[in-house]
N, C-alpha and C. Protein backbone atom coordinates (compact mmCIF):
# COMPACT_ATOMS: atom_id res chain seq x y z
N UNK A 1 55.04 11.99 -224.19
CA UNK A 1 55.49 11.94 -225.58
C UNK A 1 56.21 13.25 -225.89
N UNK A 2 57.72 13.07 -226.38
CA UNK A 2 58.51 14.39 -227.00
C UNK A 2 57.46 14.93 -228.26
N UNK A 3 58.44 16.29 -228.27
CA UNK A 3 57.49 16.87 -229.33
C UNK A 3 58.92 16.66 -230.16
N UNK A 4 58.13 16.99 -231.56
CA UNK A 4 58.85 16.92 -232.95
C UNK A 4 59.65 17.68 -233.29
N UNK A 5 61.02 17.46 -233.55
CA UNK A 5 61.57 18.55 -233.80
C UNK A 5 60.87 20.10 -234.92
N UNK A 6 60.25 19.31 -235.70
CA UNK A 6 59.80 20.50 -236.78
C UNK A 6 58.88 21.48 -235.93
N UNK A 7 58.12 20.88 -234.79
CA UNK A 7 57.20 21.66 -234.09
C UNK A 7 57.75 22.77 -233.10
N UNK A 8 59.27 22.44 -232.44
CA UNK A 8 59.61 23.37 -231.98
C UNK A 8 59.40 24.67 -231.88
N UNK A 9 59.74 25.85 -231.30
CA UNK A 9 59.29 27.33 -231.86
C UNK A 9 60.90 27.70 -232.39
N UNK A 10 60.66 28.63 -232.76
CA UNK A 10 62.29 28.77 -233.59
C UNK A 10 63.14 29.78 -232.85
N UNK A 11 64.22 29.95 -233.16
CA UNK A 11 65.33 29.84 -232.03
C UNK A 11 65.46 31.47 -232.57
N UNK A 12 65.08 32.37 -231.47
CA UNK A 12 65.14 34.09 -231.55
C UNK A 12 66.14 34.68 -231.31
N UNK A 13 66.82 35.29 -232.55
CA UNK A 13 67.62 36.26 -232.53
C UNK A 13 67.16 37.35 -232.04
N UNK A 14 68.53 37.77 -231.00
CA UNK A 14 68.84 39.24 -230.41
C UNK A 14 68.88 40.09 -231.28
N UNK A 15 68.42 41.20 -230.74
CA UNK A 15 68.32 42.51 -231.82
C UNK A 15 68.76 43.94 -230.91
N UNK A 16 69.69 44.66 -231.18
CA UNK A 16 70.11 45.59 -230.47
C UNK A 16 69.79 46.88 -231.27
N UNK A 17 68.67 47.75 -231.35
CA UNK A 17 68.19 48.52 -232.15
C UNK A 17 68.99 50.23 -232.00
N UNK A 18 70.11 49.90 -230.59
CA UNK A 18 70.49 51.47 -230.19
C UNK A 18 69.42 51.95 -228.88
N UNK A 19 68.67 51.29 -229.03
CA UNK A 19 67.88 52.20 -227.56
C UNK A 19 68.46 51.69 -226.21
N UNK A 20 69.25 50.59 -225.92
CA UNK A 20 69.49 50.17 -225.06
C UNK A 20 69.01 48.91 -224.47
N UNK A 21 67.98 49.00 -225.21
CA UNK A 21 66.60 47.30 -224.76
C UNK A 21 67.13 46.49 -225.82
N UNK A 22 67.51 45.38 -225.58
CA UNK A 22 67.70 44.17 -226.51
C UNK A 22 66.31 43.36 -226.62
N UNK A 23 65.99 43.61 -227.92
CA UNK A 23 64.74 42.34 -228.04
C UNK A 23 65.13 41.34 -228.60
N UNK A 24 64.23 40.31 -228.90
CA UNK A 24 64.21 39.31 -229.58
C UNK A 24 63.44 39.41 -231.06
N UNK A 25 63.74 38.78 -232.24
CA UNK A 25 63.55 38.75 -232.76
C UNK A 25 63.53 37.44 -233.99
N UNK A 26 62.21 37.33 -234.43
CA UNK A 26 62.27 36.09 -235.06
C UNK A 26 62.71 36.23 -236.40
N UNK A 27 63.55 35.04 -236.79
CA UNK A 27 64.12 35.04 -237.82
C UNK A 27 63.34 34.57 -239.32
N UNK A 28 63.03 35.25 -240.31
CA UNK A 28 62.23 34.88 -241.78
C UNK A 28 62.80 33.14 -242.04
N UNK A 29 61.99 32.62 -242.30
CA UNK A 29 61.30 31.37 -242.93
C UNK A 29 61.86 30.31 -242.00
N UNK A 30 61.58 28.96 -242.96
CA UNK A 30 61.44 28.12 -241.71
C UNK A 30 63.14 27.68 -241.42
N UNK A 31 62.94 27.23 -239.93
CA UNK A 31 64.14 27.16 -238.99
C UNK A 31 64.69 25.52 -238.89
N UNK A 32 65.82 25.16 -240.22
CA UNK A 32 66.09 23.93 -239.80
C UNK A 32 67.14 23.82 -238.67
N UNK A 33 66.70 22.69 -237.98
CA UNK A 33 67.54 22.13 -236.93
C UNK A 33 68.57 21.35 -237.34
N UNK A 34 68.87 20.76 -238.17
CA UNK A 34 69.65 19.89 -238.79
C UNK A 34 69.92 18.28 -238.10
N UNK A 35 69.39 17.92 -237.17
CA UNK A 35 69.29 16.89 -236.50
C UNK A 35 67.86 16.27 -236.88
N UNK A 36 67.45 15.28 -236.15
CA UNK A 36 66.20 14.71 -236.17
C UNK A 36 65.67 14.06 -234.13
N UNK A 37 64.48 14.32 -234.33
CA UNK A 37 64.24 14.05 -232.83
C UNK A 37 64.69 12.09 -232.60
N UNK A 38 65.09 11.18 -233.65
CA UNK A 38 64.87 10.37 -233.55
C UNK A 38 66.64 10.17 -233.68
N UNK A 39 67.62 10.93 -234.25
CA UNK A 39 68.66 10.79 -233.78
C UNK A 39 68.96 11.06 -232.42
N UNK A 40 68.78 12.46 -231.96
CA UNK A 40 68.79 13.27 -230.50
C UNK A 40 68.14 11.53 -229.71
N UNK A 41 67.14 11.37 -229.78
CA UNK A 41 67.08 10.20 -228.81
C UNK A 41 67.98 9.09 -228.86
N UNK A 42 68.52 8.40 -230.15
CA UNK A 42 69.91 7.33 -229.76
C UNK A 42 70.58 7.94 -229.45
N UNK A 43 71.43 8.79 -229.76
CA UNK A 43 72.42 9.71 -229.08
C UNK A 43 72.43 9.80 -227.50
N UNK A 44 71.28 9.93 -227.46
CA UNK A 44 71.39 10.67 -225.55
C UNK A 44 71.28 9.70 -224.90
N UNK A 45 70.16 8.39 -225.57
CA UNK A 45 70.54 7.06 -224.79
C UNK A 45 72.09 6.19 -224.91
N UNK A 46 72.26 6.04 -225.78
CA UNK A 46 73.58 5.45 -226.02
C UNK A 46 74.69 6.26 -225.51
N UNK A 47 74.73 7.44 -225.00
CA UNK A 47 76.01 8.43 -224.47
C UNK A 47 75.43 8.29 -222.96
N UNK A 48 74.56 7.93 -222.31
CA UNK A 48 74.36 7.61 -221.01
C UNK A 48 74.56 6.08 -220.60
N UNK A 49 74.94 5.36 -221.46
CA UNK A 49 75.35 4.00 -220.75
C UNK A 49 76.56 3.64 -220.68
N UNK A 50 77.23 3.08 -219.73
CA UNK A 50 78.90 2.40 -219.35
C UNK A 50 79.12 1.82 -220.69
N UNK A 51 80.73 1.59 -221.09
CA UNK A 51 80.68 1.33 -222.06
C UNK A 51 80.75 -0.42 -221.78
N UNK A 52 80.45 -1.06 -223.14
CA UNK A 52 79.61 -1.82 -222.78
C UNK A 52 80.81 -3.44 -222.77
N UNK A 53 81.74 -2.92 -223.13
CA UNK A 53 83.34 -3.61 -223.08
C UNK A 53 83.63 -3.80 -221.56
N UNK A 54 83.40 -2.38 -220.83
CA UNK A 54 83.94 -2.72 -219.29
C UNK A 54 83.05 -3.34 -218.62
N UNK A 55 81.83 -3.30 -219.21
CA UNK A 55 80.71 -4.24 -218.51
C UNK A 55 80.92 -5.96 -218.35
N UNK A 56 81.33 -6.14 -219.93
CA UNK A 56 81.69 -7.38 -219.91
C UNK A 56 82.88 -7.84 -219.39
N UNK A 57 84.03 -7.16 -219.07
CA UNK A 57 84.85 -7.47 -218.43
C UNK A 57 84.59 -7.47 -217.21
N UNK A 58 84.12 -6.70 -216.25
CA UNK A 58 83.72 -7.04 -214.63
C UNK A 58 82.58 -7.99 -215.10
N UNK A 59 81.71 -8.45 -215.59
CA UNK A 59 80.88 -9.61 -215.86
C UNK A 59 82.29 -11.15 -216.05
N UNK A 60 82.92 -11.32 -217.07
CA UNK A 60 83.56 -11.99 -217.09
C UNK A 60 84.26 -12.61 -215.88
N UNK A 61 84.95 -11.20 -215.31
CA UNK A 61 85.97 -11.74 -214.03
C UNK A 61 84.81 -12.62 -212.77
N UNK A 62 83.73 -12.32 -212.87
CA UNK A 62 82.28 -12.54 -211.47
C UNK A 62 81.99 -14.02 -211.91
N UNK A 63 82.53 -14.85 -213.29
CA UNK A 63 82.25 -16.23 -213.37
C UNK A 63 82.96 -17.18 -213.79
N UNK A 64 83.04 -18.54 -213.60
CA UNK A 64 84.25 -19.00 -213.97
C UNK A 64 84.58 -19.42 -215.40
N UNK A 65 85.89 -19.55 -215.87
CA UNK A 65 86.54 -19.16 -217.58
C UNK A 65 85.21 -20.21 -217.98
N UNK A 66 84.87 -20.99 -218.00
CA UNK A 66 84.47 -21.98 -218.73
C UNK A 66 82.92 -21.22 -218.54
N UNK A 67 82.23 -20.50 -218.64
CA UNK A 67 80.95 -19.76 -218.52
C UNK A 67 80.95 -18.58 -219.62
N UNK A 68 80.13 -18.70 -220.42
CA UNK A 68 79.71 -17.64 -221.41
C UNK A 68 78.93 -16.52 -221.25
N UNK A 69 78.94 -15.58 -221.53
CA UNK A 69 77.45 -14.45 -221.29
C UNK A 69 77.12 -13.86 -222.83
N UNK A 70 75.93 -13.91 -222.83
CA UNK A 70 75.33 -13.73 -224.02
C UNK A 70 75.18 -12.38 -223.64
N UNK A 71 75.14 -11.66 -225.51
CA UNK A 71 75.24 -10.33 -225.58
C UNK A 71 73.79 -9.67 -225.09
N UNK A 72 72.81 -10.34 -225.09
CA UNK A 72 71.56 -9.91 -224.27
C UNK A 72 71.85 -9.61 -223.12
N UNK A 73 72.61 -10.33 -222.14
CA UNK A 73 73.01 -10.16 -220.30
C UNK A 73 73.63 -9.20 -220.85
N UNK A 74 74.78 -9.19 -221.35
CA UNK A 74 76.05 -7.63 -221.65
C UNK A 74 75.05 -6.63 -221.57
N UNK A 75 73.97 -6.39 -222.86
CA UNK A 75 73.53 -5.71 -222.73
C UNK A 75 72.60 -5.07 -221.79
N UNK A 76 72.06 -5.88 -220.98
CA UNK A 76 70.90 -5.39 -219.99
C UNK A 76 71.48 -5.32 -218.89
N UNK A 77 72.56 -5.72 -218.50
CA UNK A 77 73.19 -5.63 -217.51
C UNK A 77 74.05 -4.24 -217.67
N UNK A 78 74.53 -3.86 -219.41
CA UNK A 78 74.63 -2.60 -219.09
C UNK A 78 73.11 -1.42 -218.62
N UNK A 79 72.23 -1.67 -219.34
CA UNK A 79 71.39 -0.94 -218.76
C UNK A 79 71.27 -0.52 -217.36
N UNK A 80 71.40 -1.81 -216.68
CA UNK A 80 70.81 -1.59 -215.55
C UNK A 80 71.73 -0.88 -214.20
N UNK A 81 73.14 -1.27 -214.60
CA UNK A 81 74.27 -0.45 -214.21
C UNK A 81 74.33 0.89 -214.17
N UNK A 82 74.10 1.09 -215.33
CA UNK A 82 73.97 2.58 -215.74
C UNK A 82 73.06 3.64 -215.61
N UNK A 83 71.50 2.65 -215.14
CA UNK A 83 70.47 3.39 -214.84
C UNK A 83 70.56 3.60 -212.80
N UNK A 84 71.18 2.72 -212.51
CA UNK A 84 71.58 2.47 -210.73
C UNK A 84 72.77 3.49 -210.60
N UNK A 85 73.44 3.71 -211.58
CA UNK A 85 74.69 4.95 -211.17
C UNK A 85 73.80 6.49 -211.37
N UNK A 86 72.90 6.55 -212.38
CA UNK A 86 72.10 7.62 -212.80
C UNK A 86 71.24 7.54 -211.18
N UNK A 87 70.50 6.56 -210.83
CA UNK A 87 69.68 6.89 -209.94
C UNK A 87 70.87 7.61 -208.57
N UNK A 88 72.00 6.89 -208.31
CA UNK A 88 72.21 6.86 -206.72
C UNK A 88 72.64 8.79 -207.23
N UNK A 89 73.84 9.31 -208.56
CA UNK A 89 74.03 10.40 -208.81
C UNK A 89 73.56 11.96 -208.03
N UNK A 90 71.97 10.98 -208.67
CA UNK A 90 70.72 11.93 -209.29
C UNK A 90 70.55 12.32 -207.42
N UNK A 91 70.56 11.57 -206.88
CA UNK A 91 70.62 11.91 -205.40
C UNK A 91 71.48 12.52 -204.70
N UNK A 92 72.23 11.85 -204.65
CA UNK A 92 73.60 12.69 -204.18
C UNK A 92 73.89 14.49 -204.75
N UNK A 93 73.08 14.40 -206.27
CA UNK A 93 73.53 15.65 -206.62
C UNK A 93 72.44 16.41 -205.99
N UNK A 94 71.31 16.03 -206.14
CA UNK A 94 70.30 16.95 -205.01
C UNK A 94 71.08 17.38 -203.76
N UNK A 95 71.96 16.54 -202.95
CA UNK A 95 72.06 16.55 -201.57
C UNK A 95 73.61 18.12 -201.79
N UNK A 96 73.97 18.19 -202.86
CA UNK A 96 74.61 18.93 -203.20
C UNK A 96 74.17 20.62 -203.06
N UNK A 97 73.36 20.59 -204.46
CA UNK A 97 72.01 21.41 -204.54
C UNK A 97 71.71 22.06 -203.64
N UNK A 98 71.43 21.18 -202.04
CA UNK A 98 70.69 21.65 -201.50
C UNK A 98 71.77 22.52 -200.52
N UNK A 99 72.69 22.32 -200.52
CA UNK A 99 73.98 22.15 -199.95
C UNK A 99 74.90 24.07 -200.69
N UNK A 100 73.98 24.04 -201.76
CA UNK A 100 74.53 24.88 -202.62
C UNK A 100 76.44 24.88 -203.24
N UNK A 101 76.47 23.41 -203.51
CA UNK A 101 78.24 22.93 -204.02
C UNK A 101 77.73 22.34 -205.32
N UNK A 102 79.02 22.35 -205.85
CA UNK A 102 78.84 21.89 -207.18
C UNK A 102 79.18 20.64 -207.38
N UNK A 103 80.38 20.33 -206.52
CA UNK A 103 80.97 19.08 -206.79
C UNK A 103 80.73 17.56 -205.89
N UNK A 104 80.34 16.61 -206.43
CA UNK A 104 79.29 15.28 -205.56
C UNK A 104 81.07 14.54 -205.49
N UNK A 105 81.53 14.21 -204.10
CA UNK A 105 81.76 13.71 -203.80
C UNK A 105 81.67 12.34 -203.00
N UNK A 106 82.71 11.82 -202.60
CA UNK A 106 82.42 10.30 -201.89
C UNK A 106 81.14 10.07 -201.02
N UNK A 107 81.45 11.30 -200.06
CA UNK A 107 80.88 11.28 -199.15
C UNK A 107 79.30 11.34 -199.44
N UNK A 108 79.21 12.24 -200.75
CA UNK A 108 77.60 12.40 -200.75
C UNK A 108 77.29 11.13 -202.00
N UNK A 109 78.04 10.24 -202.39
CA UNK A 109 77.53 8.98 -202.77
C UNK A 109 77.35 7.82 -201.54
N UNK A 110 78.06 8.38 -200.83
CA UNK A 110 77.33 7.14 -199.57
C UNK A 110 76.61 7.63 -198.76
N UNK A 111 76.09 8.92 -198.87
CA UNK A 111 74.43 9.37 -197.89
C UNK A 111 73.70 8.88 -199.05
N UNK A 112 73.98 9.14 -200.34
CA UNK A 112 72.90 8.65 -201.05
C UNK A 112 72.40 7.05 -200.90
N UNK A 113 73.75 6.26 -201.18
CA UNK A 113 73.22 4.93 -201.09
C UNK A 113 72.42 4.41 -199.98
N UNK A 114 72.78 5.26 -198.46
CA UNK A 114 72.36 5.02 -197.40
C UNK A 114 70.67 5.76 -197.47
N UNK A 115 70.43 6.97 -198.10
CA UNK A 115 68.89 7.34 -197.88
C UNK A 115 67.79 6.67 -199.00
N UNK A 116 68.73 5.75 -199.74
CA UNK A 116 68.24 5.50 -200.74
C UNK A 116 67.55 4.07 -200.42
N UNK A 117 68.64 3.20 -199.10
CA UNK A 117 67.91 1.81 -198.78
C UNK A 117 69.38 1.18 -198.66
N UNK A 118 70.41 1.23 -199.77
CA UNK A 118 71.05 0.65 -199.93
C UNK A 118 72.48 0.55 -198.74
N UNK A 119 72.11 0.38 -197.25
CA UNK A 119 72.77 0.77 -196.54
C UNK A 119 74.24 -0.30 -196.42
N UNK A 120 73.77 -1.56 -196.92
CA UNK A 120 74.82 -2.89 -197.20
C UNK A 120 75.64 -2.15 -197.28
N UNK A 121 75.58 -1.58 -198.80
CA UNK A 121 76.83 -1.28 -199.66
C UNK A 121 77.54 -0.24 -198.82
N UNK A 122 76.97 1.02 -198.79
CA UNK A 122 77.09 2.02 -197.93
C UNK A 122 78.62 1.73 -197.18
N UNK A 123 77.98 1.25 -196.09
CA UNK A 123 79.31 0.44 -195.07
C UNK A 123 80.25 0.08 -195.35
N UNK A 124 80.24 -0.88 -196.62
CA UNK A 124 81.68 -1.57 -197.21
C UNK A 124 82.40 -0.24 -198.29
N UNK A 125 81.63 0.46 -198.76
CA UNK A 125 82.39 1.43 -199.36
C UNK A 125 82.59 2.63 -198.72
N UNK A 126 81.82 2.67 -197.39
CA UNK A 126 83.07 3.85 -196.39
C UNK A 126 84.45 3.42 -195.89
N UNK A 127 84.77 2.22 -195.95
CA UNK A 127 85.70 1.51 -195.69
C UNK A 127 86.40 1.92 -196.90
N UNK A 128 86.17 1.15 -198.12
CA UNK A 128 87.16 1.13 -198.78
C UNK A 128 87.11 3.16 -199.58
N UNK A 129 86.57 4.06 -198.97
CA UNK A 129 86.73 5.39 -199.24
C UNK A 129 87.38 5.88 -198.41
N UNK A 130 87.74 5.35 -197.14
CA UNK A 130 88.75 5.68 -196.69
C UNK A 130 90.21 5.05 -196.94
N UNK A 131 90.11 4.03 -196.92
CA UNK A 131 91.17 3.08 -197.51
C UNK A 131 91.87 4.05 -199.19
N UNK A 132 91.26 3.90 -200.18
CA UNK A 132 91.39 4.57 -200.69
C UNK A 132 92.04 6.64 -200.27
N UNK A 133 91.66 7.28 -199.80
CA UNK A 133 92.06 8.31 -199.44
C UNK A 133 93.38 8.25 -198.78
N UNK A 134 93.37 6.92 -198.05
CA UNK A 134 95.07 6.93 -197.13
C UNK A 134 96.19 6.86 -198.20
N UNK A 135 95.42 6.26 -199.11
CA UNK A 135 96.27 5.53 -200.15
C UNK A 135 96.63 7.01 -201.05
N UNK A 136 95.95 7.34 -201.09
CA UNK A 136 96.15 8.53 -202.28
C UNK A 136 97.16 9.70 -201.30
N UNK A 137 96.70 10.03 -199.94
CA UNK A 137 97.97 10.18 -199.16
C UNK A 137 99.46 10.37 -199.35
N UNK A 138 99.39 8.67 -198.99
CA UNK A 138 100.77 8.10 -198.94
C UNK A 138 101.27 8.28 -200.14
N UNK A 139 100.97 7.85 -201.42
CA UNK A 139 101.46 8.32 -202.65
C UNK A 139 101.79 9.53 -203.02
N UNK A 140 101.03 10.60 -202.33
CA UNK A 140 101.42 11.65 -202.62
C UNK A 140 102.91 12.11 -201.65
N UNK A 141 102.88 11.51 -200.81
CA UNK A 141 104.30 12.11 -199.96
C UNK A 141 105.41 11.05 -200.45
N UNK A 142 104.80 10.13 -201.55
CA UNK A 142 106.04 9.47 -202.22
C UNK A 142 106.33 9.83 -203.39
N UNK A 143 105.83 11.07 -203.63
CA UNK A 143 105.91 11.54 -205.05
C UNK A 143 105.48 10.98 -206.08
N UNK A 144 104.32 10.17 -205.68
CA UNK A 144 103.61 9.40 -207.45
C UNK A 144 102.13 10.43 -207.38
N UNK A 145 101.59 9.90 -208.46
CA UNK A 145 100.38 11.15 -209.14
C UNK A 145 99.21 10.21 -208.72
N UNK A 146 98.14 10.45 -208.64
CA UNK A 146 96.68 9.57 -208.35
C UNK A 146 97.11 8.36 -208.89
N UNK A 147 97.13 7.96 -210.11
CA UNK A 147 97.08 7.12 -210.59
C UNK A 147 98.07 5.41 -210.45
N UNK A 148 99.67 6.30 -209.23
CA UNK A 148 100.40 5.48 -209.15
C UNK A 148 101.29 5.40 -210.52
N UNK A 149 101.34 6.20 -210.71
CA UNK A 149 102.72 6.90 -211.34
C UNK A 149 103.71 7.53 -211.06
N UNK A 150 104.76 7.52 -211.29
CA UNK A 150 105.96 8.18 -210.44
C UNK A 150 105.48 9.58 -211.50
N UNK A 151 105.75 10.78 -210.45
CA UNK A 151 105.49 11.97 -210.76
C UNK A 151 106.94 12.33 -211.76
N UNK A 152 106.89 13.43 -212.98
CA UNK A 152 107.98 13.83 -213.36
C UNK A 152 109.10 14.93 -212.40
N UNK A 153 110.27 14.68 -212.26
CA UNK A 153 111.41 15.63 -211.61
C UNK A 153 110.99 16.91 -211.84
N UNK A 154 110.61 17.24 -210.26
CA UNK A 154 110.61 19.04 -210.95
C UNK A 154 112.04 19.71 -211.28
N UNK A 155 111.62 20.83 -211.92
CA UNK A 155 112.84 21.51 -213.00
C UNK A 155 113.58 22.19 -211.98
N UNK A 156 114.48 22.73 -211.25
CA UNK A 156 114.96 23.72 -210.44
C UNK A 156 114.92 25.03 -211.30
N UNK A 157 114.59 25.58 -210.34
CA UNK A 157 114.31 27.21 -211.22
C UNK A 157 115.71 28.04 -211.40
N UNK A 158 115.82 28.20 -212.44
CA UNK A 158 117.06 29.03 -212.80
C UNK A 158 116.91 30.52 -212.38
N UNK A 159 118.21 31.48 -212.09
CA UNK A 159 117.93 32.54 -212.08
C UNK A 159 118.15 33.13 -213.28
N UNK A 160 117.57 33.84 -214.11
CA UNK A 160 117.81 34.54 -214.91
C UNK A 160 118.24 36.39 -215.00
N UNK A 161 119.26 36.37 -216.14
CA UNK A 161 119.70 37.42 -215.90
C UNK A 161 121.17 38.18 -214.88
N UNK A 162 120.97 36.85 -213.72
CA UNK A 162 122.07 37.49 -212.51
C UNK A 162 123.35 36.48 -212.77
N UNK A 163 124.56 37.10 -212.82
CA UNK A 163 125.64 36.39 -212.49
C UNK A 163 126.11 35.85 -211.37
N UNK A 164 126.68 34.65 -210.81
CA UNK A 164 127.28 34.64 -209.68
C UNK A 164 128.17 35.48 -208.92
């Protein structure tokens, strides 16, 4: 069980008195937070789930036109998406961690899926992570941007100042 926001301890101001030691120091009367522990919790749940539009669209395309999905599936199906990207993450970023890097790449989402059980997937998405990478490649020596956009003309650099 969270604790209450009012119960918190209150948030200590620095105090630089000239001696060189910075203390802390608590601030006179009581310390509003201006939030509530019961907002802070929708907030942090609702900002951790896929949004719930793209859910239903990869749901949509997986059945045929004449098939409905009720906003209960949308919804739990976002849950559960979102709690399976949090779990495989949450791994991969350990394997980081341990690694001492900051940044979780491809590679350490498919040790994760693989130490995790999920070795199926694993396989079909080293494939298409490489597939992908050739691709991003080739685009780049055709002058388009990640996304498959033609890149803008670079400017030729002028000389400034010199006459011919």
């Amino acid at each position: 069980m969270s604790t209450p926001m009012a119960q918190l301890p209150p948030i200590l101001a620095p105090v630089d008195d000239g001696s060189g030691v910075v203390r802390a120091e608590e601030p006179q009367g009581p310390v509003e937070h201006g939030i509530t522990e019961e907002e802070v919790g929708d907030y942090k749940e609702h900002d951790r789930y896929l949004p719930i539009a793209n859910v239903a669209r990869i749901m949509k395309a997986s059945v045929p036109d004449s098939a409905k999905i009720s906003k209960d599936a949308k919804e739990c199906m976002q849950e559960c998406v979102s709690e399976f990207i949090s779990f495989i993450t949450s791994e991969a970023a350990e394997r980081c961690n341990m690694e001492k890097r900051k940044t979780i790449n491809g590679e350490d989402i498919l040790y994760a899926m693989q130490s995790l059980g999920f070795d199926n997937y694993s396989a079909v998405l080293r494939i298409y992570l490489s597939k992908l990478r050739a691709q991003v490649a080739e685009d780049m020596e055709k002058g388009k941007d990640e996304m498959g956009g033609d890149k803008p003309p670079r400017k030729k650099a002028r000389r400034v100042g010199l006459k011919p």
